[in-house]
Protein backbone atom coordinates (compact mmCIF):
# COMPACT_ATOMS: atom_id res chain seq x y z
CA UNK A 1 133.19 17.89 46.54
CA UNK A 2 134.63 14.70 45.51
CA UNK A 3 133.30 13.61 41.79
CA UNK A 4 130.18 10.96 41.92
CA UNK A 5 132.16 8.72 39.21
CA UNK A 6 135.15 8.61 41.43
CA UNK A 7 133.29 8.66 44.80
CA UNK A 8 131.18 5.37 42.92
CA UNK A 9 134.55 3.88 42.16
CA UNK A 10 136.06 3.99 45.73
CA UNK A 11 132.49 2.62 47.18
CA UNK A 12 132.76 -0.30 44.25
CA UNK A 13 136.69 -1.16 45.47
CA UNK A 14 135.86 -1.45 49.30
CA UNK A 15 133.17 -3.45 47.80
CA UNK A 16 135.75 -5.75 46.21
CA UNK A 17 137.35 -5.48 49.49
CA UNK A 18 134.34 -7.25 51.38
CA UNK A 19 133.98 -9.67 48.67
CA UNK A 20 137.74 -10.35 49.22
CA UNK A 21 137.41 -11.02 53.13
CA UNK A 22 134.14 -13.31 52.52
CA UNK A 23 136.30 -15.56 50.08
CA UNK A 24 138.80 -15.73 52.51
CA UNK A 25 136.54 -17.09 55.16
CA UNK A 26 135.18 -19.30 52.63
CA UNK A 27 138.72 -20.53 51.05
CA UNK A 28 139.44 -21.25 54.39
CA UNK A 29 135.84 -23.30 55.25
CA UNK A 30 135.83 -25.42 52.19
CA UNK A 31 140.06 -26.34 52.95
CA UNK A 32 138.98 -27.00 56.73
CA UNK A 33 135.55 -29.44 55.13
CA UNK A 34 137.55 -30.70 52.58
CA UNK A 35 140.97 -31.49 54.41
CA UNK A 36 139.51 -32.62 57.56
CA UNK A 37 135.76 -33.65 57.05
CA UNK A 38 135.56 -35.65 53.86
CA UNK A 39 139.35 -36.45 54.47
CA UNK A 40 140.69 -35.87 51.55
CA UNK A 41 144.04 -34.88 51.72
CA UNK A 42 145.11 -31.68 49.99
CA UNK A 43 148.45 -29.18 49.50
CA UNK A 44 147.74 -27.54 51.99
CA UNK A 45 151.12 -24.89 51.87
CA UNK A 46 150.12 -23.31 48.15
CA UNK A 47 146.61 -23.52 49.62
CA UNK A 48 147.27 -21.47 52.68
CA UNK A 49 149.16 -19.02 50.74
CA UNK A 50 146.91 -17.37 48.78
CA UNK A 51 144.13 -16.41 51.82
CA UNK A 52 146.99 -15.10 53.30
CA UNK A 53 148.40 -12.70 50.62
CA UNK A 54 144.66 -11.79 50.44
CA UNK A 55 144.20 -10.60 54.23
CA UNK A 56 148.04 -9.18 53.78
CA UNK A 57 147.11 -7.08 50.64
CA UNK A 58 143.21 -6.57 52.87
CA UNK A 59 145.13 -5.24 55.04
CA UNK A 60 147.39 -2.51 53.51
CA UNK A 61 144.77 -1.53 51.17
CA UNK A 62 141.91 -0.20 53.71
CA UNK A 63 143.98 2.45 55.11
CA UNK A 64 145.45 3.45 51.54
CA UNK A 65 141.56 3.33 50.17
CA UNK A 66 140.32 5.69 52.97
CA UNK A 67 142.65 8.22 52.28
CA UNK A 68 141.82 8.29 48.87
CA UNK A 69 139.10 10.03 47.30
CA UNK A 70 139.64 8.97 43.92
CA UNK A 71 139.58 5.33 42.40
CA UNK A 72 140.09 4.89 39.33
CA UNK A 73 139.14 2.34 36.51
CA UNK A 74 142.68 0.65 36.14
CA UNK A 75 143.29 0.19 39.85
CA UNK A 76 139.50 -1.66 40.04
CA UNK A 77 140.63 -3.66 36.84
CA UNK A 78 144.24 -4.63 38.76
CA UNK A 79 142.00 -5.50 41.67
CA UNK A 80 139.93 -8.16 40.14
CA UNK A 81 142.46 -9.55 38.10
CA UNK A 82 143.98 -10.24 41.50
CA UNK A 83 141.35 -12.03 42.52
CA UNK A 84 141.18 -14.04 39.31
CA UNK A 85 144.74 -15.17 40.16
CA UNK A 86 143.81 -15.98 43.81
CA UNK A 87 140.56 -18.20 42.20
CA UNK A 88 143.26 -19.72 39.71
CA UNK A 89 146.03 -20.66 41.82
CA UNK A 90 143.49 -22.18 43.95
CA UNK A 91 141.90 -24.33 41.62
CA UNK A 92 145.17 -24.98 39.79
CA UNK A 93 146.57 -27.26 42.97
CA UNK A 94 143.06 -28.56 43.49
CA UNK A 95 141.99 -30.06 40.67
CA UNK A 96 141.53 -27.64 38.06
CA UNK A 97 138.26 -27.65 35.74
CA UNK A 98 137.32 -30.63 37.79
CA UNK A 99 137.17 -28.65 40.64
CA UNK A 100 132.97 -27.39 40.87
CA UNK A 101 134.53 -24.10 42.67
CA UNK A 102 135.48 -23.05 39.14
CA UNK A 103 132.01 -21.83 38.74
CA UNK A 104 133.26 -18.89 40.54
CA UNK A 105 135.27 -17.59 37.61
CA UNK A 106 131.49 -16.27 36.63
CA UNK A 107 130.89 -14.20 39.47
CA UNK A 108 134.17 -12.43 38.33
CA UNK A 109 133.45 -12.29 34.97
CA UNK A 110 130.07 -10.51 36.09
CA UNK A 111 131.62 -8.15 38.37
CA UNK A 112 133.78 -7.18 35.81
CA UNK A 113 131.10 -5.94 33.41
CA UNK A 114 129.14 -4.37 36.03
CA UNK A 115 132.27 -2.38 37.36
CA UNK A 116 134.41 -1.79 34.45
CA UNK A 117 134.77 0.18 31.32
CA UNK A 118 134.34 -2.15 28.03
CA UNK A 119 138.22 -2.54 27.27
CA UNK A 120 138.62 -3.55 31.02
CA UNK A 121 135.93 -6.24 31.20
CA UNK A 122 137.23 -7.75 28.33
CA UNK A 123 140.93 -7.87 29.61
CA UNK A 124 139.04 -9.81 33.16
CA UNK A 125 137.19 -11.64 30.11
CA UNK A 126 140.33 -12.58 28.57
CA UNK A 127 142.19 -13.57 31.68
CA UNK A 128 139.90 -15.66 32.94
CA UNK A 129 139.96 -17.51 29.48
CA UNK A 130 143.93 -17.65 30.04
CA UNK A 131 143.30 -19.38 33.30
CA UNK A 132 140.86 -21.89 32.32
CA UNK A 133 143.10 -22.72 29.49
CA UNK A 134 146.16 -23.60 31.95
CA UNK A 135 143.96 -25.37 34.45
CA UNK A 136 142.25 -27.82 31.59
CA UNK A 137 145.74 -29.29 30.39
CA UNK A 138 148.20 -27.93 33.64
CA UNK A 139 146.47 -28.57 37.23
CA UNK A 140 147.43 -30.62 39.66
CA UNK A 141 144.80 -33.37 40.44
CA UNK A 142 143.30 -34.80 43.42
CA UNK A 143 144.01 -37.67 44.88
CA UNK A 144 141.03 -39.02 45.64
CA UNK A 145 140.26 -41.56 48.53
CA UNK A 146 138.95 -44.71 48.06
CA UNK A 147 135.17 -44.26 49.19
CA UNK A 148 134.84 -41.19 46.41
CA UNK A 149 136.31 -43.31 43.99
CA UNK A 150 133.60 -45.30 43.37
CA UNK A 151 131.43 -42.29 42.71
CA UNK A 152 133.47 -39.13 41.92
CA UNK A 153 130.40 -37.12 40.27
CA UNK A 154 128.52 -37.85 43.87
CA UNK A 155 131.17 -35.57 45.23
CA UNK A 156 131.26 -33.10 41.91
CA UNK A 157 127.74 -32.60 42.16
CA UNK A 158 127.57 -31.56 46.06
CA UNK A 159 130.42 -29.29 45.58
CA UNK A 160 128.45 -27.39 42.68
CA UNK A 161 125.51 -27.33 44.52
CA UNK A 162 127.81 -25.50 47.19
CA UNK A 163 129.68 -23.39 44.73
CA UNK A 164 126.18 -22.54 42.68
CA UNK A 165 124.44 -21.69 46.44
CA UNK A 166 127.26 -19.47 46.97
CA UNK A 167 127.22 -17.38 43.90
CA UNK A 168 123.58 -17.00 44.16
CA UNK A 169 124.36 -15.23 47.48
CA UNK A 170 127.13 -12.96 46.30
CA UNK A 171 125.53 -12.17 43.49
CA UNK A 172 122.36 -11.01 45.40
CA UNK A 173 123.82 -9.20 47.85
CA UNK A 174 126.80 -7.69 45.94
CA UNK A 175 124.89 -6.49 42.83
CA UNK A 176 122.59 -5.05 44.92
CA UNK A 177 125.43 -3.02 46.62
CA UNK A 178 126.53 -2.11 43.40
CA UNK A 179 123.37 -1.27 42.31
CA UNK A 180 122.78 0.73 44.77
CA UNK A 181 126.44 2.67 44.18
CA UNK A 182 125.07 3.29 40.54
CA UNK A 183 122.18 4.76 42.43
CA UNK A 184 123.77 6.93 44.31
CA UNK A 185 126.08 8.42 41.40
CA UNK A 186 123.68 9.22 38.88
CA UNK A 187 121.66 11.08 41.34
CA UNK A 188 124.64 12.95 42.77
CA UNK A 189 125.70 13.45 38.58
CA UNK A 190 121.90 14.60 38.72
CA UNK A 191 122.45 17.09 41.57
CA UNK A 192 125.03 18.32 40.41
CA UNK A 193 123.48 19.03 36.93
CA UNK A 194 120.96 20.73 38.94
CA UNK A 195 123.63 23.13 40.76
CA UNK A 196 125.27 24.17 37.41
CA UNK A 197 121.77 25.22 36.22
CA UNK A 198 121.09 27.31 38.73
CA UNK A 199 124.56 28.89 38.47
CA UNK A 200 123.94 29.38 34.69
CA UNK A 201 120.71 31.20 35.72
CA UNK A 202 122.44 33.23 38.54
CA UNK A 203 125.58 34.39 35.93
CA UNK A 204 122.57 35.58 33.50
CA UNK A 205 120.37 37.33 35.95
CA UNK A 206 123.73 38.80 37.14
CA UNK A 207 124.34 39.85 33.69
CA UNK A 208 120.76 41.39 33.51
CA UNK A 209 121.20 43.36 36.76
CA UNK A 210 124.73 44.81 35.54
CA UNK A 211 122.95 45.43 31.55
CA UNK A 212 119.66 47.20 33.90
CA UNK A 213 122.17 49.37 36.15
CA UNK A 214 124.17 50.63 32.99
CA UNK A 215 120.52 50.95 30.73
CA UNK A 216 118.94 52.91 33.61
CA UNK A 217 121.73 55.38 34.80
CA UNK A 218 120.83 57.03 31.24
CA UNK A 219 117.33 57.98 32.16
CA UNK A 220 117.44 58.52 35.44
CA UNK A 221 120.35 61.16 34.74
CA UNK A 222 117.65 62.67 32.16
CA UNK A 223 115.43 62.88 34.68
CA UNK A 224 117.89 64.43 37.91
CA UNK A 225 119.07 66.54 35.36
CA UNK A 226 115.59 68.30 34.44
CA UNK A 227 114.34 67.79 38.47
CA UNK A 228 117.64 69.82 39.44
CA UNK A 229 116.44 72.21 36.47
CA UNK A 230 113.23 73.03 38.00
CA UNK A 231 114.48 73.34 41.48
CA UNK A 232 116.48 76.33 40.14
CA UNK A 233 112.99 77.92 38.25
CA UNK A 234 110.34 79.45 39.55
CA UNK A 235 107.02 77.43 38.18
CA UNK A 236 104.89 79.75 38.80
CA UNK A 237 106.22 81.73 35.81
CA UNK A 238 103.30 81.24 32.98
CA UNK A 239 105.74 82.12 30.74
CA UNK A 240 108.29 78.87 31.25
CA UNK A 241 106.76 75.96 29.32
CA UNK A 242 107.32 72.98 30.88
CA UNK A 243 105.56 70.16 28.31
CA UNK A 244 108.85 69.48 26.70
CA UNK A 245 110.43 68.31 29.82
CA UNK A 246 107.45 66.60 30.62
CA UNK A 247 107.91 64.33 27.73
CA UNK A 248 111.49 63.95 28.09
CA UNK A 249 110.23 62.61 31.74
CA UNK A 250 107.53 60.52 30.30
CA UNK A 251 110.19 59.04 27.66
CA UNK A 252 112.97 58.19 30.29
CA UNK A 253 110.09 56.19 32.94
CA UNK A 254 108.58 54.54 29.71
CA UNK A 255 112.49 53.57 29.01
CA UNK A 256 113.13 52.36 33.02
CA UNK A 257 109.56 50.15 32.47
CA UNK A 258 111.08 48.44 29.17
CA UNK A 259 114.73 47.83 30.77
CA UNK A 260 112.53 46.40 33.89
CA UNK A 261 110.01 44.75 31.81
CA UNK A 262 112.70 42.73 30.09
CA UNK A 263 114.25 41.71 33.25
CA UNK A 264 111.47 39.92 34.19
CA UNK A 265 111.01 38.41 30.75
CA UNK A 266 114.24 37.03 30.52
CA UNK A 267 113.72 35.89 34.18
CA UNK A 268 111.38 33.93 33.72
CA UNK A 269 108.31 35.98 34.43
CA UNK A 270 106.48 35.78 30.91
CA UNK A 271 107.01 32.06 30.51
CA UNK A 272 104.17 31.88 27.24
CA UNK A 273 105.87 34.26 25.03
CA UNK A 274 108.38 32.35 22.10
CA UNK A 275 111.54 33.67 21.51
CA UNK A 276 111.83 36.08 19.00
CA UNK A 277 113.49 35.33 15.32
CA UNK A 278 115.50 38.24 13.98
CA UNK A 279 118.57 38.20 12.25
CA UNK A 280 122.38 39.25 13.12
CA UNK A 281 122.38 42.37 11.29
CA UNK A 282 118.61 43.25 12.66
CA UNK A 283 120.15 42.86 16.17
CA UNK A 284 123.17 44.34 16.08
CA UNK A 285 121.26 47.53 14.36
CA UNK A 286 118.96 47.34 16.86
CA UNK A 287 121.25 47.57 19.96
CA UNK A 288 123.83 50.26 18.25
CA UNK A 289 120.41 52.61 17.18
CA UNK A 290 118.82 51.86 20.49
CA UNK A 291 122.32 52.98 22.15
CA UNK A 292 122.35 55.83 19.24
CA UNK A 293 119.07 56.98 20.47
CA UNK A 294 119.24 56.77 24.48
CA UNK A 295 122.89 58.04 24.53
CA UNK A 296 125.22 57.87 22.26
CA UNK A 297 123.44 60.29 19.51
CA UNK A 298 126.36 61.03 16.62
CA UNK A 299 129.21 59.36 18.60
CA UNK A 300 129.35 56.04 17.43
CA UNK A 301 131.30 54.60 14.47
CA UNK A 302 129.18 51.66 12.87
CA UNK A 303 131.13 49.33 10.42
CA UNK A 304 128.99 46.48 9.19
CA UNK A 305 131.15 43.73 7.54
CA UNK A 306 128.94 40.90 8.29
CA UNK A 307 128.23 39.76 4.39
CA UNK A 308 125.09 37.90 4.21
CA UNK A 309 122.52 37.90 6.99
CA UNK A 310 121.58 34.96 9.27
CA UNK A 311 118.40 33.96 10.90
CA UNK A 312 119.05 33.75 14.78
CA UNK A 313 116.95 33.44 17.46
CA UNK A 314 117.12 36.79 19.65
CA UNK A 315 118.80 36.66 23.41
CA UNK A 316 118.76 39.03 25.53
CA UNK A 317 121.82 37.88 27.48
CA UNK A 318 123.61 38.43 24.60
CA UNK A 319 121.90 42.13 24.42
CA UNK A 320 123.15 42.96 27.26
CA UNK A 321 126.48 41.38 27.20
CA UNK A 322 126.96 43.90 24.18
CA UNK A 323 125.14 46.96 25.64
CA UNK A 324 127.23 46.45 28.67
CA UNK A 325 130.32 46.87 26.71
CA UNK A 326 129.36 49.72 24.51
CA UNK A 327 128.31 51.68 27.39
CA UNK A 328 132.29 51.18 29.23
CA UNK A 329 133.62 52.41 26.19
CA UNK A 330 131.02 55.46 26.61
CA UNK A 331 132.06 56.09 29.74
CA UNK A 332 135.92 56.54 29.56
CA UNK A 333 135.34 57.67 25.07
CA UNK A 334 132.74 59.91 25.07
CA UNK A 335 133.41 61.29 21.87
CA UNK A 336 133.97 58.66 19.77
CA UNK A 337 133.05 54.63 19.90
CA UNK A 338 133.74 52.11 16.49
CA UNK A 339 132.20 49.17 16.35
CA UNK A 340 133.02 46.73 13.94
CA UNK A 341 130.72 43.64 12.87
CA UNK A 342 132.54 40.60 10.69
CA UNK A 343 132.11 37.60 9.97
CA UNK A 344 135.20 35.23 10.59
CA UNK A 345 134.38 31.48 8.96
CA UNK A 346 130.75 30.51 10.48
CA UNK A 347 131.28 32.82 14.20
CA UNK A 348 130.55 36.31 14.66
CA UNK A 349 133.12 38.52 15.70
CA UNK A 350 132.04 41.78 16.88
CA UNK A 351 134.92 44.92 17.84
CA UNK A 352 134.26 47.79 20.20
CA UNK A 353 136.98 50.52 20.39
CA UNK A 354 137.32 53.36 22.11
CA UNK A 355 139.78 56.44 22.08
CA UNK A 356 139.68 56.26 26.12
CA UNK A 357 142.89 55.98 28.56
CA UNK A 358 142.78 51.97 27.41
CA UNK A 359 143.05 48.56 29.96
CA UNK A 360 145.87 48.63 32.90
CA UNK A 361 148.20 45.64 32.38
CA UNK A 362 146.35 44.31 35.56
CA UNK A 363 142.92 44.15 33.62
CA UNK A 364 144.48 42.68 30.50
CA UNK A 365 146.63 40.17 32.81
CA UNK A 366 143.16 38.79 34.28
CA UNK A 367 140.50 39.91 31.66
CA UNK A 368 137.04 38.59 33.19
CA UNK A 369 137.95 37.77 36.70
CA UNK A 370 135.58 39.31 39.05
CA UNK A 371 136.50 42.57 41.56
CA UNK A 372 138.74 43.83 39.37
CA UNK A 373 137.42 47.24 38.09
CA UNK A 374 138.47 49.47 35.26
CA UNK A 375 136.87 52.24 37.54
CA UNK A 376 138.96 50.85 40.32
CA UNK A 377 135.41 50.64 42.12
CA UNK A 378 135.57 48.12 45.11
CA UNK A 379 133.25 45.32 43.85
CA UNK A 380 133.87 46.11 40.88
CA UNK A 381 134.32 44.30 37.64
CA UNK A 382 131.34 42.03 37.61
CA UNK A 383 130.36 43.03 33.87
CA UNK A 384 133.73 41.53 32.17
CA UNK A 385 133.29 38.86 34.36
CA UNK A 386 129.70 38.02 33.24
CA UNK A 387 130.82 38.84 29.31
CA UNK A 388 132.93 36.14 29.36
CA UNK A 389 131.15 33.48 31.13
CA UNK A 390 127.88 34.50 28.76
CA UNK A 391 129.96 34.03 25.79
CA UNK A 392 131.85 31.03 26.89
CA UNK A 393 128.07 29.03 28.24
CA UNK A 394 127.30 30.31 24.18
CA UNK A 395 130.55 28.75 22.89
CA UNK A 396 132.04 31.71 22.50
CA UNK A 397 135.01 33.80 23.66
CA UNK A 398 135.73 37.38 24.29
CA UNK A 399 139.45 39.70 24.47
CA UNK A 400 140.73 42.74 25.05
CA UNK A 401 143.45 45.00 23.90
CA UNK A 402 145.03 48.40 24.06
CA UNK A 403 145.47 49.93 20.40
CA UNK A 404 148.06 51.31 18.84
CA UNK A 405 146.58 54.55 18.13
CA UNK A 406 144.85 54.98 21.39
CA UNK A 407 142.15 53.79 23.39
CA UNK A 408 141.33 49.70 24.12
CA UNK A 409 139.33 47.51 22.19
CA UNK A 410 137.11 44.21 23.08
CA UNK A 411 136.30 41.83 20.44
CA UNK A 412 133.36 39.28 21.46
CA UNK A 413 133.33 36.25 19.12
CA UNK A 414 130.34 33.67 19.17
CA UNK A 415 129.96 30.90 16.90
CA UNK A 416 126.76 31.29 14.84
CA UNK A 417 125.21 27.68 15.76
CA UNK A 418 124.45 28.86 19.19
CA UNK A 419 122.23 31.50 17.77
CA UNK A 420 121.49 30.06 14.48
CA UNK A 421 117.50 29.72 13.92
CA UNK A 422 116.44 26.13 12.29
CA UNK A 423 113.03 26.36 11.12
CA UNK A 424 112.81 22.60 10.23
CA UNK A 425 113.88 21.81 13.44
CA UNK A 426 111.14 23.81 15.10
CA UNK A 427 108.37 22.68 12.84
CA UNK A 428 109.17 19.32 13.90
C-alpha cells in the first residue's frame, strides 16, 4: 500500500498540474483581451513563451506523475517555484508591480504554506520576495495608448478586479481540493493506525495461545499419565487408594482453568479489573517458583543479580514471553536450566541457559523469524517469533547463543520505563 503522506503528495502535484493548465488558458485570455481588445500592444514572443514551456513541461510530467507513487516535498517545492518564474517572467515584460496580475504572487505564496514543509514555504516565500524586488526597479513597461493615458488607474483598477475575482476562484476551489487531500491522508494515517493495533493485539493473543499450549501440556500430561495408570488397575480393589490421584487431577484442571482464565483476561474479557503493581524481583520469583512448582521441581538454577527492586506494573505478555522460553530450555535440558536476572544501566536483562544440544546455525542466522522450528516441527517456530516482536512493541530486544560449555542461551533485555510503575502519574 502506497504511504498516505506520499499518496497526499502525488494528489497535491496533479493538483498543481490543473492549476498549471487553468493559468495557461488564462495567460493566454488576458494576452488575447489585452493585445487585441483594449489594443494595447504587447511582446508578444517572451509572452507566448512561457504558456508554452508550461503545456511542454504539462505535458511530460502527467505520464512521469502516474507512474509514480511517491512525491516528494522537494519535487512539489521545484514545482511551484516554477510557477513563480512563469508569474515573474510574465509580469516582468508586462509591466511589473504595475501590472494588477501581480496579485497572483499570493495565491502562490498560499499554496506554498498549505503544501509545503516550513523550510520550503519560506524558500517560495523568499523567491517571490526576489521577484518582486527585480520587477519594482527591472520590468519592462507598457506602452500605453493614448485613450488609457488619460486615466491609467481606470485600467489598474479593472484588471485587479479581474485578478482579485480570479484568486477568489482558485482559492475556493483549489483549497478545497487540498483540503480534501488532507482529508483523505489523515484518515488513511488513521486506518492504518487502526491495522497496526489490531496486529499488536493478534502478535499478543498469538503469544498467549503459544504461553497456554506450553502451560497446559504440563497438566494434561499429569493427568494422561494417572488416566493411563488406572486403565492398567483394577478399581475395584478396596485396597488401591485412589484420593491422592484425585487431587493431583483436581490440581492439574484447577491449573488448565487459571492458564484459561488468564487468556481471557489478558484478552480482553475482564475489562474492570486494574493492572496489577508488583515489582521485578516479585515477578520474576513468581514465574521461576510457579515453573519450580508445575515442572521444573529442583532443576532450575536461579541467580538474582537485579540490585534494588523496581515497582512495575505486571504483564502478562511478558509472562509468557518468559515462561515460553524457560519451558524450550526444559524441553531439550531437562536436568538442568540457569537463569540469570541483572540489571544492565536502567533495562532488565534476563539469561536462560540450558545444557541441551544448543541453536543450529540456521536458528541463530534468523533468530525470531516465523516457521523455523528448533523441533524442526512444520509450523513451527511461532514462540521466538512472538518473543521478539513482544519485546521489541516493549522497547526491548532479545538474542541467542550457543555456549561454550554446552547448551544455548537467550538473553531477553527490556528497558525498565516500559514496565516502570509511576504512582504520581496515576494519581493524576
Amino acid at each position: 500500500m502506497t504511504p498516505p503522506a506520499a499518496d497526499a503528495g502525488r494528489r497535491n502535484m496533479l493538483l498543481l498540474i490543473q492549476l498549471r493548465w487553468i493559468a495557461v488558458g488564462g495567460q493566454l485570455l488576458t494576452i488575447a483581451v489585452v493585445q487585441w481588445l483594449l489594443d494595447i500592444p504587447l511582446p508578444l514572443v517572451p509572452l507566448l513563451m512561457t504558456p508554452l514551456l508550461m503545456v511542454l513541461i504539462n505535458a511530460a510530467s502527467l505520464p512521469l506523475i502516474s507512474r509514480r507513487l511517491v512525491v516528494t516535498n522537494a519535487e512539489l517545492t521545484a514545482a511551484l517555484l516554477l510557477d513563480v518564474g512563469a508569474l515573474g517572467w510574465q509580469l516582468f515584460h508586462s509591466g511589473g508591480l504595475a501590472n494588477p496580475f501581480a496579485s497572483l504572487f499570493l495565491l502562490q505564496i498560499v499554496l506554498g504554506a498549505i503544501l509545503l514543509k516550513p523550510v520550503s514555504s519560506a524558500a517560495i516565500m523568499l523567491a517571490i520576495c526576489g521577484a518582486l524586488g527585480i520587477l519594482a526597479f527591472r520590468a519592462t513597461p507598457l506602452a500605453l495608448p493614448s485613450p488609457y493615458q488619460a486615466n491609467p488607474l481606470a485600467l489598474y483598477l479593472l484588471g485587479n478586479l479581474a485578478c482579485f475575482t480570479l484568486i477568489a476562484i482558485l482559492l475556493v476551489a483549489f483549497i478545497t481540493r487540498i483540503s480534501r487531500n488532507l482529508s483523505q491522508r489523515d484518515a488513511a494515517l488513521a486506518s492504518a493506525r487502526q491495522r497496526a493495533a489490531e496486529e499488536d493485539h493478534i502478535i499478543r493473543m498469538g503469544l498467549l495461545a503459544s504461553g497456554a499450549a506450553h502451560e497446559l501440556g504440563t497438566p494434561l500430561s499429569m493427568l494422561s499419565v494417572i488416566l493411563g495408570d488406572w486403565k492398567r488397575m483394577d478399581l475395584s480393589d478396596p485396597s488401591i487408594d485412589l484420593m491422592a490421584d484425585v487431587a493431583e487431577m483436581e490440581s492439574a484442571v484447577g491449573r488448565c482453568k487459571t492458564i484459561v482464565g488468564g487468556i481471557l483476561m489478558s484478552a480482553g474479557e475482564a475489562r474492570g479489573e486494574a493492572p496489577k503493581v508488583t515489582t521485578v524481583r516479585a515477578f520474576l520469583d513468581g514465574i521461576v517458583n510457579g515453573w519450580r512448582v508445575s515442572r521444573l521441581s529442583g532443576i532450575v538454577d536461579y541467580d538474582d543479580r537485579f540490585g534494588d527492586d523496581v515497582a512495575i506494573v505486571s504483564d502478562e505478555a511478558l509472562r509468557q514471553v518468559i515462561g515460553n522460553v524457560i519451558d524450550n530450555a526444559a524441553d531439550f535440558s531437562p536436568d538442568w536450566i540457569g537463569i540469570t536476572a541483572r540489571r544492565e544501566g536502567d533495562a532488565l536483562q534476563l539469561e536462560i541457559a540450558d545444557h541441551g544440544p544448543g541453536f543450529a546455525a540456521e536458528i541463530l542466522e534468523h533468530f525470531g523469524q516465523p516457521y523455523r522450528s528448533t523441533r524442526g516441527r512444520a509450523g513451527g517456530g511461532l514462540g521466538l517469533f512472538l518473543l521478539v516482536n513482544v519485546l521489541r512493541t516493549l522497547g526491548g530486544d532479545a538474542s541467542a547463543a550457543n555456549r561454550p560449555e554446552g547448551g544455548a542461551v537467550v538473553r531477553l533485555t527490556l528497558p525498565l520505563s516500559a514496565l516502570r510503575y509511576d504512582a504520581a502519574a496515576v494519581a493524576a
